[in-house]
Protein backbone atom coordinates (compact mmCIF):
# COMPACT_ATOMS: atom_id res chain seq x y z
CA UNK A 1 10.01 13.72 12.10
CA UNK A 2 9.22 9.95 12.24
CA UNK A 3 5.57 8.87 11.27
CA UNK A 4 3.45 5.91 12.70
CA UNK A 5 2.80 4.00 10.40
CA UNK A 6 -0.29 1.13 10.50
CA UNK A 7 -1.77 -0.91 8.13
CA UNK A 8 -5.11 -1.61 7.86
CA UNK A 9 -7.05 -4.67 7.97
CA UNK A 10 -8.24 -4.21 4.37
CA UNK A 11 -4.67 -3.59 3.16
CA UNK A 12 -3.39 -6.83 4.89
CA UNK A 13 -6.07 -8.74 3.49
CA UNK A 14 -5.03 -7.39 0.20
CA UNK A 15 -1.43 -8.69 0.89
CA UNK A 16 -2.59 -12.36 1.60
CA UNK A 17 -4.67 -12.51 -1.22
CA UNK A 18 -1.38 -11.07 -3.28
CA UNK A 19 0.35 -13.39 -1.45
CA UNK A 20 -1.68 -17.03 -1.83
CA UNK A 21 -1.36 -15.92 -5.47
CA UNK A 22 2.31 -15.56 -5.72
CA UNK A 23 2.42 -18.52 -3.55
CA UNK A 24 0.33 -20.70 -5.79
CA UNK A 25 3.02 -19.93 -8.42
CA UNK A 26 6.53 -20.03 -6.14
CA UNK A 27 6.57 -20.37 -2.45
CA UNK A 28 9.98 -18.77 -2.17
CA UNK A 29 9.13 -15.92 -4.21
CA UNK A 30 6.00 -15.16 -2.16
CA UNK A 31 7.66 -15.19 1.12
CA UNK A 32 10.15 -12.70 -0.45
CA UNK A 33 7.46 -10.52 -1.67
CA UNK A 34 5.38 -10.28 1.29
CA UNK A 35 8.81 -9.40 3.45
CA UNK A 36 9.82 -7.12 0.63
CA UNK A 37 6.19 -5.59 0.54
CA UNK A 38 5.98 -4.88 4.67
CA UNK A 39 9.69 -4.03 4.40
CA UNK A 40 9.00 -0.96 1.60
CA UNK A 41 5.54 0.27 3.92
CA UNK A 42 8.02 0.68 6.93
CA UNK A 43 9.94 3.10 5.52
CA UNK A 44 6.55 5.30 4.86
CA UNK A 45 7.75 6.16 8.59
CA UNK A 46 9.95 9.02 7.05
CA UNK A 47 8.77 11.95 4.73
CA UNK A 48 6.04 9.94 3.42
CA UNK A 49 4.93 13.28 1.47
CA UNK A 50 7.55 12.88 -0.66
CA UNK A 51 5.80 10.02 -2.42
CA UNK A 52 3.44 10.96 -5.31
CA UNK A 53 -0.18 11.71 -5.29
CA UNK A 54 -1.90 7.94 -6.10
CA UNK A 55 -4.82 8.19 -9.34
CA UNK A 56 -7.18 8.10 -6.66
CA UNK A 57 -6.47 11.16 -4.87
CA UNK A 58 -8.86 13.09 -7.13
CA UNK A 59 -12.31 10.85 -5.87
CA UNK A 60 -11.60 11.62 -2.40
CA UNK A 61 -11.50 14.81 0.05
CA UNK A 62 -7.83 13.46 1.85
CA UNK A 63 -5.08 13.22 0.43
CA UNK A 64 -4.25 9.40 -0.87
CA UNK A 65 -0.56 9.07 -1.88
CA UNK A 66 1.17 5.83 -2.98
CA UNK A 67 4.55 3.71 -2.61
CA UNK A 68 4.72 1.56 -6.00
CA UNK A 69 6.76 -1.99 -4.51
CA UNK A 70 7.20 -3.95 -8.10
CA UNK A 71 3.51 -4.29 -9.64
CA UNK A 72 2.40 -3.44 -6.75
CA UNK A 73 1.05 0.19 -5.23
CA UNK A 74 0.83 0.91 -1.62
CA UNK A 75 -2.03 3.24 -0.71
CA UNK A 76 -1.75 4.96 2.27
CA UNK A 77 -3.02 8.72 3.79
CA UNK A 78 -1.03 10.87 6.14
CA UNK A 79 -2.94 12.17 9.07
CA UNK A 80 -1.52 13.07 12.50
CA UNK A 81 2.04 11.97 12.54
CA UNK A 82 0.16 8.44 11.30
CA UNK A 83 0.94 6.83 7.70
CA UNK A 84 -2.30 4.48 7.26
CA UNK A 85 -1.73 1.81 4.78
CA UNK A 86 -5.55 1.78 2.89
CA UNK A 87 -4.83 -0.77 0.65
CA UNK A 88 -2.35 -2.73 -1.79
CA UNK A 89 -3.34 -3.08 -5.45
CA UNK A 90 -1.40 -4.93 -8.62
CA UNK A 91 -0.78 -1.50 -10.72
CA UNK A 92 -2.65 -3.31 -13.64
CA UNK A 93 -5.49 -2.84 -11.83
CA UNK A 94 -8.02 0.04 -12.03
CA UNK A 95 -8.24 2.76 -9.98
CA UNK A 96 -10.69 2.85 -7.02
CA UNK A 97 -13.48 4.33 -6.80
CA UNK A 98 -14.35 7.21 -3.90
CA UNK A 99 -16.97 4.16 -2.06
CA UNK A 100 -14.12 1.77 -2.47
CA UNK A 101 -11.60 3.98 0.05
């Protein structure tokens, strides 16, 4: 079965932020990124349960599951045939808090 999937504002806001860093540093190497970045979320499309449960899933009552793209880790829940991107976080980071999803 094929899955929507749809990213949310928050999570592409977290991609241009990612990005103007990158950017900042290499121009070429952001553009990659970002194309690489959208490029891995598409294929959430397709047995996105296979991916691992993200450190956040215990905070919340839904399931929160991430796709790690380099540093990077894609957060996204699984609800009605839908993959919904929540948000994209460097791994260094901390995890989120339950008020932050």
């Amino acid at each position: 079965m094929k899955y929507r999937v749809e990213i949310t504002p928050t999570a592409e806001a977290e991609v241009e932020e990612a990005f103007d860093y990158i950017y900042s540093k290499s121009p070429q190497n952001a553009e990659k990124w970002r194309k690489g970045l959208y490029d891995v979320a598409a294929t959430l499309d397709r047995f996105p349960e296979g991916c691992s449960f993200a450190l956040e899933n215990d905070s919340v009552d839904f399931d929160v599951r991430q796709k790690l793209y380099g540093r990077y880790r894609i957060l996204f829940t699984v609800m009605n045939h839908r993959v919904i991107v929540l948000h994209v976080r460097h791994a260094a980071r901390r995890a989120m808090e339950s008020e932050e999803l």
